[in-house]
N, C-alpha and C. Protein backbone atom coordinates (compact mmCIF):
# COMPACT_ATOMS: atom_id res chain seq x y z
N UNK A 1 -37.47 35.92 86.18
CA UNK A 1 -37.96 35.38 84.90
C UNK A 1 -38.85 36.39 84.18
N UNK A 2 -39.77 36.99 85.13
CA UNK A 2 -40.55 38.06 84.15
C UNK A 2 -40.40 39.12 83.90
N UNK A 3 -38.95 39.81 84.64
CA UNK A 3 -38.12 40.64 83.99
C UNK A 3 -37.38 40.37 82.77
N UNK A 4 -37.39 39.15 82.56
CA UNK A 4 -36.66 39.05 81.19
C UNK A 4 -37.19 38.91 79.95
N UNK A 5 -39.01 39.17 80.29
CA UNK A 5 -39.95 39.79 78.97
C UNK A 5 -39.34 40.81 78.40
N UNK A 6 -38.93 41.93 79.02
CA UNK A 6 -38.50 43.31 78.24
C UNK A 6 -37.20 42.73 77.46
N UNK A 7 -36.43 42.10 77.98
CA UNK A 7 -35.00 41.50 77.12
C UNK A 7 -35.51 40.52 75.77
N UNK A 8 -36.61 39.62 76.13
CA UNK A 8 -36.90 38.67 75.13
C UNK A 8 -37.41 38.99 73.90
N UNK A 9 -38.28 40.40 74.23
CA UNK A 9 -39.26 41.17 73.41
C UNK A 9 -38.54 42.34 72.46
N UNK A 10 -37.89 42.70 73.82
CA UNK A 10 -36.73 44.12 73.41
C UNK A 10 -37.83 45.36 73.58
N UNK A 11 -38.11 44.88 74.73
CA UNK A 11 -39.43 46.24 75.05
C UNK A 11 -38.78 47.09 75.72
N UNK A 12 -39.20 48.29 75.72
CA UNK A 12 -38.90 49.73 76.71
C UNK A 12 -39.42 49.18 77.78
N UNK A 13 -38.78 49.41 79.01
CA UNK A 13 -39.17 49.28 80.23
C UNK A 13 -39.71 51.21 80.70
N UNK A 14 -40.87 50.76 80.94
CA UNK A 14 -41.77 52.30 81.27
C UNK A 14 -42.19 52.42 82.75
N UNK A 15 -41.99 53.92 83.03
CA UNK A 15 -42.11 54.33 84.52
C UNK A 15 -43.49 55.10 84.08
N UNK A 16 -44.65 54.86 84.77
CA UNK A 16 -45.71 55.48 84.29
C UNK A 16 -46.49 56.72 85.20
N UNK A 17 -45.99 57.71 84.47
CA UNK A 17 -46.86 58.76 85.40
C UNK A 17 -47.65 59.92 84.83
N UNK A 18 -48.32 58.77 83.87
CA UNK A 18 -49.48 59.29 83.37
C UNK A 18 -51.26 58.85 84.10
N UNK A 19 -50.92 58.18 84.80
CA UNK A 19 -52.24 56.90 85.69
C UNK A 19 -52.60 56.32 84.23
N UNK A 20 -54.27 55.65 84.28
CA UNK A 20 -54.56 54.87 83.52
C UNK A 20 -54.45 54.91 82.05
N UNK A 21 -53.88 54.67 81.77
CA UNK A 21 -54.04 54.93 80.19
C UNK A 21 -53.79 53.73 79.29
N UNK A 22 -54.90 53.71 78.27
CA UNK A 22 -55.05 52.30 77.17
C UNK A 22 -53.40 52.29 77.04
N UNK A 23 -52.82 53.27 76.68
CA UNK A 23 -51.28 53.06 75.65
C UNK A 23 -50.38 52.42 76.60
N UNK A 24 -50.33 52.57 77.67
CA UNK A 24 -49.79 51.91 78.99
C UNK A 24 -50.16 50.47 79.19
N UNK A 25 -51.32 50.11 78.89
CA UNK A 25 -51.68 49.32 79.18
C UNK A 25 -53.12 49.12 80.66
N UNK A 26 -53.10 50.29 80.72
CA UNK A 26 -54.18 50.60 81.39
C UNK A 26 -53.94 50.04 82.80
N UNK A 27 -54.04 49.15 83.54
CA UNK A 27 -54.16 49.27 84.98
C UNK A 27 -53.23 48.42 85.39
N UNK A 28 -52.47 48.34 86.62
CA UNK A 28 -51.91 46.98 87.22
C UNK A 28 -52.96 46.36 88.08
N UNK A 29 -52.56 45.02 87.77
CA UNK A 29 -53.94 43.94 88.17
C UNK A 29 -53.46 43.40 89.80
N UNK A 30 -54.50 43.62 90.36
CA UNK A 30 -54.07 43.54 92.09
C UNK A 30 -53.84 41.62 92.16
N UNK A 31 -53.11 41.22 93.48
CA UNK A 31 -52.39 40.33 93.30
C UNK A 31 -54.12 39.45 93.64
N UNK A 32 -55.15 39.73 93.88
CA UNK A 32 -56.15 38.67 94.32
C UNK A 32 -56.55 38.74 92.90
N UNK A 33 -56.99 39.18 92.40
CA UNK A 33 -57.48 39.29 90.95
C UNK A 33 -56.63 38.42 90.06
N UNK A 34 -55.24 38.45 90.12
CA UNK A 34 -54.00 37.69 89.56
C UNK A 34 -54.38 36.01 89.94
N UNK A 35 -54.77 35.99 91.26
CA UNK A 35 -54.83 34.84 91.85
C UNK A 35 -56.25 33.98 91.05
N UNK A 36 -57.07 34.95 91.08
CA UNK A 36 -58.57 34.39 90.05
C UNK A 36 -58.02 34.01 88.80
N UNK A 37 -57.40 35.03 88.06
CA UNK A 37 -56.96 34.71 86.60
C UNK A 37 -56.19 33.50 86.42
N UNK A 38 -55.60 33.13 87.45
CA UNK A 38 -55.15 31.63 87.73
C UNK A 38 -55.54 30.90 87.50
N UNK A 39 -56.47 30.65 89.08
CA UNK A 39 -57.60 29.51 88.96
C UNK A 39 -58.43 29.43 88.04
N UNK A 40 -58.66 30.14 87.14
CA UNK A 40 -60.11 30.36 86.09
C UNK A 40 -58.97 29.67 84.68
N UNK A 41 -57.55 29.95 84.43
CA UNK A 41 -57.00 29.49 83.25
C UNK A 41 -56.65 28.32 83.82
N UNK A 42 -56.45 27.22 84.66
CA UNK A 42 -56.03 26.04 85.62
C UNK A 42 -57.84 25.22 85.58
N UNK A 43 -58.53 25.79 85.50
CA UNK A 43 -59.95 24.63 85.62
C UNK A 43 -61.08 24.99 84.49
N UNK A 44 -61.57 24.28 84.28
CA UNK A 44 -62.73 23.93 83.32
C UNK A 44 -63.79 24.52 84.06
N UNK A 45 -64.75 25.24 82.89
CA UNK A 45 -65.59 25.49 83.36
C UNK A 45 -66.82 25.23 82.28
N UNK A 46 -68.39 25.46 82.65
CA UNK A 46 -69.33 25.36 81.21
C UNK A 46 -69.47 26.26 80.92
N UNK A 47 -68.76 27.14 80.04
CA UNK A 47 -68.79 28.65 79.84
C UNK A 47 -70.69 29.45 80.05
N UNK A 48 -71.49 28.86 79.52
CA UNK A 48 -72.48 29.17 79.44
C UNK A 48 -73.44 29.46 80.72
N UNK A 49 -72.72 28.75 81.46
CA UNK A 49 -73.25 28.31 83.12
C UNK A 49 -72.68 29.69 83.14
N UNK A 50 -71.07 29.78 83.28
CA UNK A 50 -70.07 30.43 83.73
C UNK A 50 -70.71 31.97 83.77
N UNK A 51 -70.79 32.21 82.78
CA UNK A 51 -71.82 33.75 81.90
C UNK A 51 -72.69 34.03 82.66
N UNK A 52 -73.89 33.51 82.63
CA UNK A 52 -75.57 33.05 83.11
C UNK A 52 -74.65 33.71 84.51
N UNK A 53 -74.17 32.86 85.57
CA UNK A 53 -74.30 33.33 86.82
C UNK A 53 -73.35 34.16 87.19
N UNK A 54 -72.20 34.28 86.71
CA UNK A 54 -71.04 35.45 86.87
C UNK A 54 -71.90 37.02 86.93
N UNK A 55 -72.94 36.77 85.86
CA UNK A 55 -73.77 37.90 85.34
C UNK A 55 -74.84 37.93 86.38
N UNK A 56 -75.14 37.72 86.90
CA UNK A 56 -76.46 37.54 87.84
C UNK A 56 -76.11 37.93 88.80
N UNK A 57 -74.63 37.46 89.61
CA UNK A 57 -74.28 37.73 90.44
C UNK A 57 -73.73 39.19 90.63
N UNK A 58 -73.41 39.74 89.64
CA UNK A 58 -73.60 41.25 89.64
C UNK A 58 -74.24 41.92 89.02
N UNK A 59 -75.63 41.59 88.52
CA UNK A 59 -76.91 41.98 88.49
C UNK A 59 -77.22 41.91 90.20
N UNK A 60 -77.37 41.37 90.94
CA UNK A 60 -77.83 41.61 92.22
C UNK A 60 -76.76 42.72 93.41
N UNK A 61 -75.69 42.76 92.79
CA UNK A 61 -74.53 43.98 93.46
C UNK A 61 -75.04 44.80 93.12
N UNK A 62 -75.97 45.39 91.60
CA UNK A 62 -75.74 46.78 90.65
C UNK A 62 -77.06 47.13 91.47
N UNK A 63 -78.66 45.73 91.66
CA UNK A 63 -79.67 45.84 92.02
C UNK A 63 -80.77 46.34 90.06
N UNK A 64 -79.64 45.34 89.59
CA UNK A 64 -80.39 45.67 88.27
C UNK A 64 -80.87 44.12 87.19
N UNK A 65 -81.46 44.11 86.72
CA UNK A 65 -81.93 42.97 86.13
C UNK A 65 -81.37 41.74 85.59
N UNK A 66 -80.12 42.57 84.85
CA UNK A 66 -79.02 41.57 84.06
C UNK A 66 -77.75 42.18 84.15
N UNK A 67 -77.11 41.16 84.17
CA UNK A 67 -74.95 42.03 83.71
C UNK A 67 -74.90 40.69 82.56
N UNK A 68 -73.51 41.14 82.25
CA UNK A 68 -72.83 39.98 81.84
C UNK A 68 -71.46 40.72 81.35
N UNK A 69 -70.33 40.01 81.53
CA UNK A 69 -68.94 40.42 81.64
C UNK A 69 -68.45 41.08 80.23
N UNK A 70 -67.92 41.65 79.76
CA UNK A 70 -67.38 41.30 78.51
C UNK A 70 -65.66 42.27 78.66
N UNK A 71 -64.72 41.74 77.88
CA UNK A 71 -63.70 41.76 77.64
C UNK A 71 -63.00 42.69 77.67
N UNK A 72 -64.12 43.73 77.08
CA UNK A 72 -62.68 45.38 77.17
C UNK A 72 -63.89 46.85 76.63
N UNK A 73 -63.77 47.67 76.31
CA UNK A 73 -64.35 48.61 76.18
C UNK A 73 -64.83 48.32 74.43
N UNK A 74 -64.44 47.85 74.05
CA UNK A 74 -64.94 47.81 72.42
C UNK A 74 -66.25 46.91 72.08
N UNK A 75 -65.48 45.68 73.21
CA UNK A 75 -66.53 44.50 73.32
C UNK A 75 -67.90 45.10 74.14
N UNK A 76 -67.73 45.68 74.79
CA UNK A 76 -69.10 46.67 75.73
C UNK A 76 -70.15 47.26 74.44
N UNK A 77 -69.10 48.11 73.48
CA UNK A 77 -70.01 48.65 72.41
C UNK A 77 -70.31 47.84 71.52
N UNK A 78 -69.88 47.19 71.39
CA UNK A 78 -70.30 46.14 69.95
C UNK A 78 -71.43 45.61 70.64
N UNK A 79 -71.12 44.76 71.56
CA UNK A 79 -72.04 43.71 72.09
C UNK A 79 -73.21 44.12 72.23
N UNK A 80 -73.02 45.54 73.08
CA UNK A 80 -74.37 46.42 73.74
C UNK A 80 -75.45 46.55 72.26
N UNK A 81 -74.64 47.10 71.28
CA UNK A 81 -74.98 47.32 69.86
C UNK A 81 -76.23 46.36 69.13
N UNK A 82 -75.39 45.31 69.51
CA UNK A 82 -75.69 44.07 69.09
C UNK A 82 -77.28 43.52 69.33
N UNK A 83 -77.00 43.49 70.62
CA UNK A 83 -77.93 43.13 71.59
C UNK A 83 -79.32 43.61 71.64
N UNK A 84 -78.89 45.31 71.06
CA UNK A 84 -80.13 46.38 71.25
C UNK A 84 -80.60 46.36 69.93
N UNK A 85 -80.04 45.77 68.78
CA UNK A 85 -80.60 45.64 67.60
C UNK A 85 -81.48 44.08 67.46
N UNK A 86 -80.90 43.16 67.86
CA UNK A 86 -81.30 41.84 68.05
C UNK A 86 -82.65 41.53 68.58
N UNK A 87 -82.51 42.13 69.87
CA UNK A 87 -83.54 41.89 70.78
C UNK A 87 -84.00 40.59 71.22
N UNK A 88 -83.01 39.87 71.49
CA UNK A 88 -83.04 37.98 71.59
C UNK A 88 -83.24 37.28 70.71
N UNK A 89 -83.42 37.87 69.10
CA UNK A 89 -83.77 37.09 67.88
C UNK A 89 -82.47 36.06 67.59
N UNK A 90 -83.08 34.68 67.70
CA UNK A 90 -82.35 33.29 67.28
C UNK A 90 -82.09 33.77 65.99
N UNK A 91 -82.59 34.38 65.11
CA UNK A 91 -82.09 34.74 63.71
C UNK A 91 -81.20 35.96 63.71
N UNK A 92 -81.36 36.21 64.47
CA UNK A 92 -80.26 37.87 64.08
C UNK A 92 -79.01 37.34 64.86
N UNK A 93 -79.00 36.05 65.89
CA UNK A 93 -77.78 35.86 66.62
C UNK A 93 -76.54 35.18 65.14
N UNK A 94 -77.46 34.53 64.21
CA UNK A 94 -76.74 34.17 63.39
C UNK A 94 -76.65 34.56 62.20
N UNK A 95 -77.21 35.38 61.77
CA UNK A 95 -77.16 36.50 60.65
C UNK A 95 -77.14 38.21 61.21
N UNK A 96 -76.31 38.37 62.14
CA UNK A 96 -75.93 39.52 62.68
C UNK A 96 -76.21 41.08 61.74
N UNK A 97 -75.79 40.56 60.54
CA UNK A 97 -75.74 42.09 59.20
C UNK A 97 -76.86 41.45 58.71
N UNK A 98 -77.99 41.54 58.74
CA UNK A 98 -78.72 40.94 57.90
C UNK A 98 -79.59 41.80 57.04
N UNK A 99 -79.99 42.20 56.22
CA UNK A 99 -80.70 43.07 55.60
C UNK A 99 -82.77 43.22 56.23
N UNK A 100 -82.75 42.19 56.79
CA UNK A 100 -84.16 41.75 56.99
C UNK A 100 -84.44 42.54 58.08
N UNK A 101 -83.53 42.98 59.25
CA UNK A 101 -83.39 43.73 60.17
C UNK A 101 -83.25 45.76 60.09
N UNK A 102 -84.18 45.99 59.87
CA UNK A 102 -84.04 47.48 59.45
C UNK A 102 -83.23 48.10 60.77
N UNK A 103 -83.88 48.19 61.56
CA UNK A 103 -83.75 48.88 62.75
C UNK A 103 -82.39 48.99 63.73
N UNK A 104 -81.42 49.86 63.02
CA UNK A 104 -80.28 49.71 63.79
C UNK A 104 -79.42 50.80 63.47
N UNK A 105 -80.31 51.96 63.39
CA UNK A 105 -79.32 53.62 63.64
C UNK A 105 -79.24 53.78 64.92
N UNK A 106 -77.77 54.14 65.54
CA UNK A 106 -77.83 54.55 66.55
C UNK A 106 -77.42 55.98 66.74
N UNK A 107 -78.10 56.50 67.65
CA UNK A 107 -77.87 58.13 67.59
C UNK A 107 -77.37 58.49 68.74
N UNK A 108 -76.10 59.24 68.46
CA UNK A 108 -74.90 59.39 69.31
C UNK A 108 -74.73 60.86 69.33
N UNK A 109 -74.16 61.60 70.30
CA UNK A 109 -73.63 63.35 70.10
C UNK A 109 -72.72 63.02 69.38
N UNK A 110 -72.30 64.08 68.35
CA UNK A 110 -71.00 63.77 67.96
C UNK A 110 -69.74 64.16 68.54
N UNK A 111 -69.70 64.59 69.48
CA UNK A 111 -68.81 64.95 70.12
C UNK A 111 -68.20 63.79 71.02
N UNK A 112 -69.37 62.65 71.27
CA UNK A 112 -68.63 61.55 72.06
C UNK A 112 -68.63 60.48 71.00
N UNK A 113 -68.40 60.61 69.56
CA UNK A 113 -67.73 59.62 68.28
C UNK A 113 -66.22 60.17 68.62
N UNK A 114 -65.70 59.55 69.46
CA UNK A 114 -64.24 59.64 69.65
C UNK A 114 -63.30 58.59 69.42
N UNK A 115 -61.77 58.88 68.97
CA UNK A 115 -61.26 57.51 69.04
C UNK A 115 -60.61 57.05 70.63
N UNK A 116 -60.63 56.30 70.75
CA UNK A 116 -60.04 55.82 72.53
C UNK A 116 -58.98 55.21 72.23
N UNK A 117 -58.53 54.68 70.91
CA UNK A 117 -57.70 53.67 70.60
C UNK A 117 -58.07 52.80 69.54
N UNK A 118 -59.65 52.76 69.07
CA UNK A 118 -60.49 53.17 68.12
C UNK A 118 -61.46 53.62 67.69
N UNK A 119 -62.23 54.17 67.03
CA UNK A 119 -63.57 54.66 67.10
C UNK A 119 -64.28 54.35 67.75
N UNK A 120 -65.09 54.90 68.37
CA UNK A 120 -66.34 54.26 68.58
C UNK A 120 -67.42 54.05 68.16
N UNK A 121 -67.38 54.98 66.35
CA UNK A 121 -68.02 54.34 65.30
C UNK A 121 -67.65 52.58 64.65
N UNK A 122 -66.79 52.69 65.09
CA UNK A 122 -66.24 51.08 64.78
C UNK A 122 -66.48 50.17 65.10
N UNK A 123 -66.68 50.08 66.39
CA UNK A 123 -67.23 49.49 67.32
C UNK A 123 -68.77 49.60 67.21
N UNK A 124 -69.95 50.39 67.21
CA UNK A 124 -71.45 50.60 66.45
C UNK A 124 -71.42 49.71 65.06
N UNK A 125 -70.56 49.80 64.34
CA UNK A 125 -70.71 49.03 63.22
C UNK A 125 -70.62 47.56 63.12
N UNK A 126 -69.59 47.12 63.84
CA UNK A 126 -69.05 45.54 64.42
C UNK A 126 -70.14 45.07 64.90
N UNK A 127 -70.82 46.31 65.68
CA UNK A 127 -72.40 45.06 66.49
C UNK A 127 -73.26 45.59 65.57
N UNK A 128 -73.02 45.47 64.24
CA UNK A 128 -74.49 45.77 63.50
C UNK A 128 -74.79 47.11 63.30
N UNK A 129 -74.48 48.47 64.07
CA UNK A 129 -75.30 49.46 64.07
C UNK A 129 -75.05 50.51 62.75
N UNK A 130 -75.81 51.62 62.39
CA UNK A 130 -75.79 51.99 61.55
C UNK A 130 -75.50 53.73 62.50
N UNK A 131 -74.26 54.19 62.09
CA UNK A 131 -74.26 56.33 63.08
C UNK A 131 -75.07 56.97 62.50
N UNK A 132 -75.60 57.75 63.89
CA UNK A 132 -76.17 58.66 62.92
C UNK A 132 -75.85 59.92 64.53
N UNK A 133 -75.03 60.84 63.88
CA UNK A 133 -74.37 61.87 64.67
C UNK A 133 -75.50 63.20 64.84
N UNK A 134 -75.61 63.22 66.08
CA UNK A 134 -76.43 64.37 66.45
C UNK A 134 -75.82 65.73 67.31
N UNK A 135 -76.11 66.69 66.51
CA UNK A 135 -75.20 67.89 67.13
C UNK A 135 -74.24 68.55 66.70
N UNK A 136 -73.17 68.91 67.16
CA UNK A 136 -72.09 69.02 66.46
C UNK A 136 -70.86 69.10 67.41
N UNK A 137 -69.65 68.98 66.83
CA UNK A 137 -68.06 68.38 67.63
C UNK A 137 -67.97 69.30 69.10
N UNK A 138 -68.85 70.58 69.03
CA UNK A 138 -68.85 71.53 70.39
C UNK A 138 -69.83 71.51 71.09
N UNK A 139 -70.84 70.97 70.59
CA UNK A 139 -72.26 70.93 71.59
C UNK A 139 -73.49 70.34 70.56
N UNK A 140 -74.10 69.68 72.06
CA UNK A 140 -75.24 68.50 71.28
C UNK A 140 -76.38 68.97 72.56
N UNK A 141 -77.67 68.96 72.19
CA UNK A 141 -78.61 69.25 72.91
C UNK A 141 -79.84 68.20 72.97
N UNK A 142 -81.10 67.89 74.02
CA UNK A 142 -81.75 67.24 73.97
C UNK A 142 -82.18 67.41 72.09
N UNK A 143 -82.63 68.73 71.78
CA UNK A 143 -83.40 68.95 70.36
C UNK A 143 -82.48 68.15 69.29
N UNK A 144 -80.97 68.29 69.42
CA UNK A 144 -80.28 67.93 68.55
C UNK A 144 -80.31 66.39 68.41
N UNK A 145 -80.40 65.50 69.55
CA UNK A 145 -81.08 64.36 69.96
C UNK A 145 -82.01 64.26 69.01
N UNK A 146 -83.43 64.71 69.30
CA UNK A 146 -84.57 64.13 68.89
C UNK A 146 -84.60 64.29 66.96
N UNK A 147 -83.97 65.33 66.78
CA UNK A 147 -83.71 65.53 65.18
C UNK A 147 -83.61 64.35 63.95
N UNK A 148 -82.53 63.78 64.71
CA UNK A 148 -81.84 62.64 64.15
C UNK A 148 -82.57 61.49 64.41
N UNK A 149 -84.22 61.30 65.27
CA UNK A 149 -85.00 60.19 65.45
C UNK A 149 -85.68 59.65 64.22
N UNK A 150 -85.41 58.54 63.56
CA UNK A 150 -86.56 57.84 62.57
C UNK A 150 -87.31 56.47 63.03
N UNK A 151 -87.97 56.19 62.29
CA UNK A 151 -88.13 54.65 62.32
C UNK A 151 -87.68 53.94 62.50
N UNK A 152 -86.53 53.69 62.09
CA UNK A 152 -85.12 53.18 62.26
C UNK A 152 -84.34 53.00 63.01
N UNK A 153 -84.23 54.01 63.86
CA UNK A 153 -83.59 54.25 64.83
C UNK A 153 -83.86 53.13 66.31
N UNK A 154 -82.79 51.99 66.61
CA UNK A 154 -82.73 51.25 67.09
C UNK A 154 -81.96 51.88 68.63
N UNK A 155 -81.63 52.82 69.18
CA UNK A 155 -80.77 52.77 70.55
C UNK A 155 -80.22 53.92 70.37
N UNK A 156 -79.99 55.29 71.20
CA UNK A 156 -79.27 56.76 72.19
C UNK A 156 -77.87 55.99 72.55
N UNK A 157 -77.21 56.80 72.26
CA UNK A 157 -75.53 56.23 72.75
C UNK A 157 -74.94 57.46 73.47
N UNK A 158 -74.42 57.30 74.45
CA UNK A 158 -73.81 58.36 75.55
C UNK A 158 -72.54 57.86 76.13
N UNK A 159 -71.77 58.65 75.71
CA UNK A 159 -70.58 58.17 76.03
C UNK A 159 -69.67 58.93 77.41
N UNK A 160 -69.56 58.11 78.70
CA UNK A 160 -69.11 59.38 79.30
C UNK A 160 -67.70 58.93 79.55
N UNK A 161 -66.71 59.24 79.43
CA UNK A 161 -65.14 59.52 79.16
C UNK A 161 -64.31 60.48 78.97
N UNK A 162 -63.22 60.74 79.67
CA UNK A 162 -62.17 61.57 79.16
C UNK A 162 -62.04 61.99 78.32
N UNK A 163 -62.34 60.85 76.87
CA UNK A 163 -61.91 61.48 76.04
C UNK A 163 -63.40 61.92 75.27
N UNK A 164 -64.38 61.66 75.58
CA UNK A 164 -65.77 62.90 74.71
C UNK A 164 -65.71 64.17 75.28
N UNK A 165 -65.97 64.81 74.08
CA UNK A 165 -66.07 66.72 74.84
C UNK A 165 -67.33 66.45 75.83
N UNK A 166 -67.43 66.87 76.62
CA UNK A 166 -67.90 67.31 77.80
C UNK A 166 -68.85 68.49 77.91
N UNK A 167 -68.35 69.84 77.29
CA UNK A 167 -68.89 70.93 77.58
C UNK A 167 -69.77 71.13 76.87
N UNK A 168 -71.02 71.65 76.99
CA UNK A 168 -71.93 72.24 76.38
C UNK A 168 -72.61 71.30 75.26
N UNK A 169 -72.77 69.51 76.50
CA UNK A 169 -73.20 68.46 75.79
C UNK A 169 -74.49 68.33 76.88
N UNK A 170 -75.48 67.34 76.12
CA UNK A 170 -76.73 66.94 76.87
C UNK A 170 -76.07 66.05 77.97
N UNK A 171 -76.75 66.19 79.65
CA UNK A 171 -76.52 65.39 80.04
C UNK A 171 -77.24 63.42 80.43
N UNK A 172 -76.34 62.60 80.91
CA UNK A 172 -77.16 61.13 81.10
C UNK A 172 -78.41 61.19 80.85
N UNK A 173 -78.89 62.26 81.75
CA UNK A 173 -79.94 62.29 82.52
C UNK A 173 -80.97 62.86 81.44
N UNK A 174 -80.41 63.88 80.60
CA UNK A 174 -81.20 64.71 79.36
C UNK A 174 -81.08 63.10 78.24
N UNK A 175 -80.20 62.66 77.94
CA UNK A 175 -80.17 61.55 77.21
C UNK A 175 -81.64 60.50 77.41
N UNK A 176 -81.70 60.26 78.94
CA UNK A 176 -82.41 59.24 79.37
C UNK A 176 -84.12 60.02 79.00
N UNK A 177 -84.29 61.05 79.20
CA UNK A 177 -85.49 61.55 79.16
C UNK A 177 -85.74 61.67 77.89
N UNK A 178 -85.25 62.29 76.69
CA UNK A 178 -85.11 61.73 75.58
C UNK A 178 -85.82 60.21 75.15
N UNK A 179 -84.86 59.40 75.33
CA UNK A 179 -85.67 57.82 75.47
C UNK A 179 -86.59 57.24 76.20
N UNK A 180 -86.78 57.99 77.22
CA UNK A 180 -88.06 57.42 77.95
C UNK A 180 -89.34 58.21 76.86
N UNK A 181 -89.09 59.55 76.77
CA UNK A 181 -90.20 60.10 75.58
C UNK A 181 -90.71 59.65 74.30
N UNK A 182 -89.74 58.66 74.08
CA UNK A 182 -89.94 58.39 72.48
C UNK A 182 -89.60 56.92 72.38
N UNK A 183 -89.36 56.32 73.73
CA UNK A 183 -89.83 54.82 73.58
C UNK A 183 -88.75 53.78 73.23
N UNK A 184 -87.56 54.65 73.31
CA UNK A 184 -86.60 54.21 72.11
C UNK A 184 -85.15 53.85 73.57
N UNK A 185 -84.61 52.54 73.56
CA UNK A 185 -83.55 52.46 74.28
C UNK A 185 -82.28 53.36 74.86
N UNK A 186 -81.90 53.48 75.79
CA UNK A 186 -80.27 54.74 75.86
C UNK A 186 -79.41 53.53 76.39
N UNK A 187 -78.41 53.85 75.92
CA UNK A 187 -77.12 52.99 76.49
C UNK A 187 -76.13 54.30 76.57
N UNK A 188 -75.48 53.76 77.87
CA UNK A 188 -74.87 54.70 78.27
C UNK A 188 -73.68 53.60 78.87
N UNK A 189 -72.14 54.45 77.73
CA UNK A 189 -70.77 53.54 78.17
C UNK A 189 -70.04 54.37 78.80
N UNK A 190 -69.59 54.10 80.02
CA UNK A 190 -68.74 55.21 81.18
C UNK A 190 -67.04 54.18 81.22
N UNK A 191 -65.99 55.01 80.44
CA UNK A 191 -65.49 54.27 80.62
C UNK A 191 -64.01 55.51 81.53
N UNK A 192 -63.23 54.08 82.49
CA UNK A 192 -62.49 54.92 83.54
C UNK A 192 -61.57 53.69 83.61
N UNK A 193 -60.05 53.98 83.00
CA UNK A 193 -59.18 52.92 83.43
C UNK A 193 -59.20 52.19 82.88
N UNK A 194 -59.31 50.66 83.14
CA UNK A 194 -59.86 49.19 82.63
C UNK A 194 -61.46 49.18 83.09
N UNK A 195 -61.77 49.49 83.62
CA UNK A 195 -63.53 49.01 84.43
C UNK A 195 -64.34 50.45 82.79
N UNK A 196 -65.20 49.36 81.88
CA UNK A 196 -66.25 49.94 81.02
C UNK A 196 -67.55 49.89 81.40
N UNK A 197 -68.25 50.40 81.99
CA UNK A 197 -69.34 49.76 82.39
C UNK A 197 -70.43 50.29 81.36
N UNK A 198 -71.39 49.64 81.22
CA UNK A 198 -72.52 49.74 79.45
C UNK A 198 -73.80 49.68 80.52
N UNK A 199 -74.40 51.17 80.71
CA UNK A 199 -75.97 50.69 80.75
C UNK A 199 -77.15 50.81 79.69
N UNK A 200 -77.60 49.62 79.46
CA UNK A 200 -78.59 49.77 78.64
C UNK A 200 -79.93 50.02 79.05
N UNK A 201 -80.88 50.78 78.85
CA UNK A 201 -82.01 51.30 79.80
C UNK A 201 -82.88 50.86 78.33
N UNK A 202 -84.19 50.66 78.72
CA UNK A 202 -85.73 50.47 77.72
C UNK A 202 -86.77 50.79 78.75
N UNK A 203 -87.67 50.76 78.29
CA UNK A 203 -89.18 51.54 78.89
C UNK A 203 -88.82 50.08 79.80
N UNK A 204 -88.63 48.97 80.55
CA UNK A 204 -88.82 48.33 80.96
C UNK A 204 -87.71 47.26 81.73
N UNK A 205 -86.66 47.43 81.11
CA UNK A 205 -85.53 46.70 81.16
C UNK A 205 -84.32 46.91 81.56
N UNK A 206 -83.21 47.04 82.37
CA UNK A 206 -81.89 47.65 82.14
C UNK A 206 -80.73 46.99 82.80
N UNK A 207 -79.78 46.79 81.98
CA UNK A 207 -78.97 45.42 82.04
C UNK A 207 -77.33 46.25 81.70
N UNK A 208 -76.60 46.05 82.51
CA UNK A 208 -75.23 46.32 82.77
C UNK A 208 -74.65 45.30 81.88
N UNK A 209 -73.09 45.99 81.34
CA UNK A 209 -72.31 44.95 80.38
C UNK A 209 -70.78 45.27 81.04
């Protein structure tokens, strides 16, 4: 029967020997995981409960404060975006673009504003944020970092992936010192396959997405 998707659809049937890749479809889903996606579309749940402890429960795997799941690599940046501009405000959850909210440049190398399948300026914008590109397409440095700091400036974005240039970029670690100096959040999205993982770091706080 589920060979006869490619007939129903009139899809190419693909032999993949490229490994993970978005255009592929990114990963085959192991048969226990298949078996969850089951039970989870077969029963009711209180989504909110669902969130709250799904997230907790790997907040205590990571040994970090907070998780919470989200959907795919876009949803990681938006949300993360979101979140770091918000800062738990009941008003910004429902006026997301709001003008009243200054604080939401995020400063990224430009070398990791890449598309994956879409920008990842696109995604900064969807959760509110405003780019602001530091460096340039061959190399970004702590200085090139701090340049681009204003008032304004709501959250450090670090992207580590295949597809950001790599060479002769600041590393995590130069990113993080950066924000610990100047007070100002780093989120850092590592993405590999299907698994995105989003850390968001603050002088105090740091919560996996």
């Amino acid at each position: 029967m589920t060979s006869d998707l490619y007939k129903k659809y009139d899809l190419k049937q693909v032999v993949n020997a490229s490994g993970k890749m978005t255009i592929l479809g990114v990963s085959k889903t192991p048969d226990e995981i298949v078996d969850l996606q089951k039970f989870g579309g077969q029963h009711f749940f209180e989504m909110a409960d669902l969130v709250e402890k799904t997230g907790r429960y790997i907040a205590d795997l990571l040994h970090t404060e907070d998780a919470v799941i989200v959907s795919s690599a876009s949803a990681g940046i938006a949300q993360s975006v979101a979140g770091l501009i918000g800062q738990g405000s009941d008003y910004h959850l429902y006026h997301p673009y709001t003008d009243k909210i200054k604080k939401r440049e995020i400063v990224i190398p430009k070398g990791h504003n890449v598309d994956y399948g879409t920008a990842v300026e696109v995604m900064i914008e969807l959760g509110g944020g405003k780019l602001r590109e530091a460096g340039y397409a061959n190399m970004c440095s702590k200085e090139h970092v701090e340049m681009m700091l204003t008032d304004e400036t709501a959250a450090l974005l670090y992207i580590k992936s295949h597809h950001a240039v790599q060479k002769s970029m600041l590393t995590i670690a130069d990113m993080v010192e950066v924000s610990k100096k100047h007070g100002i959040p780093s989120h850092c999205g590592r993405c590999c396959g299907r698994r995105f993982i989003h850390l968001c770091k603050t002088r105090s706080r740091s919560c996996y997405l």
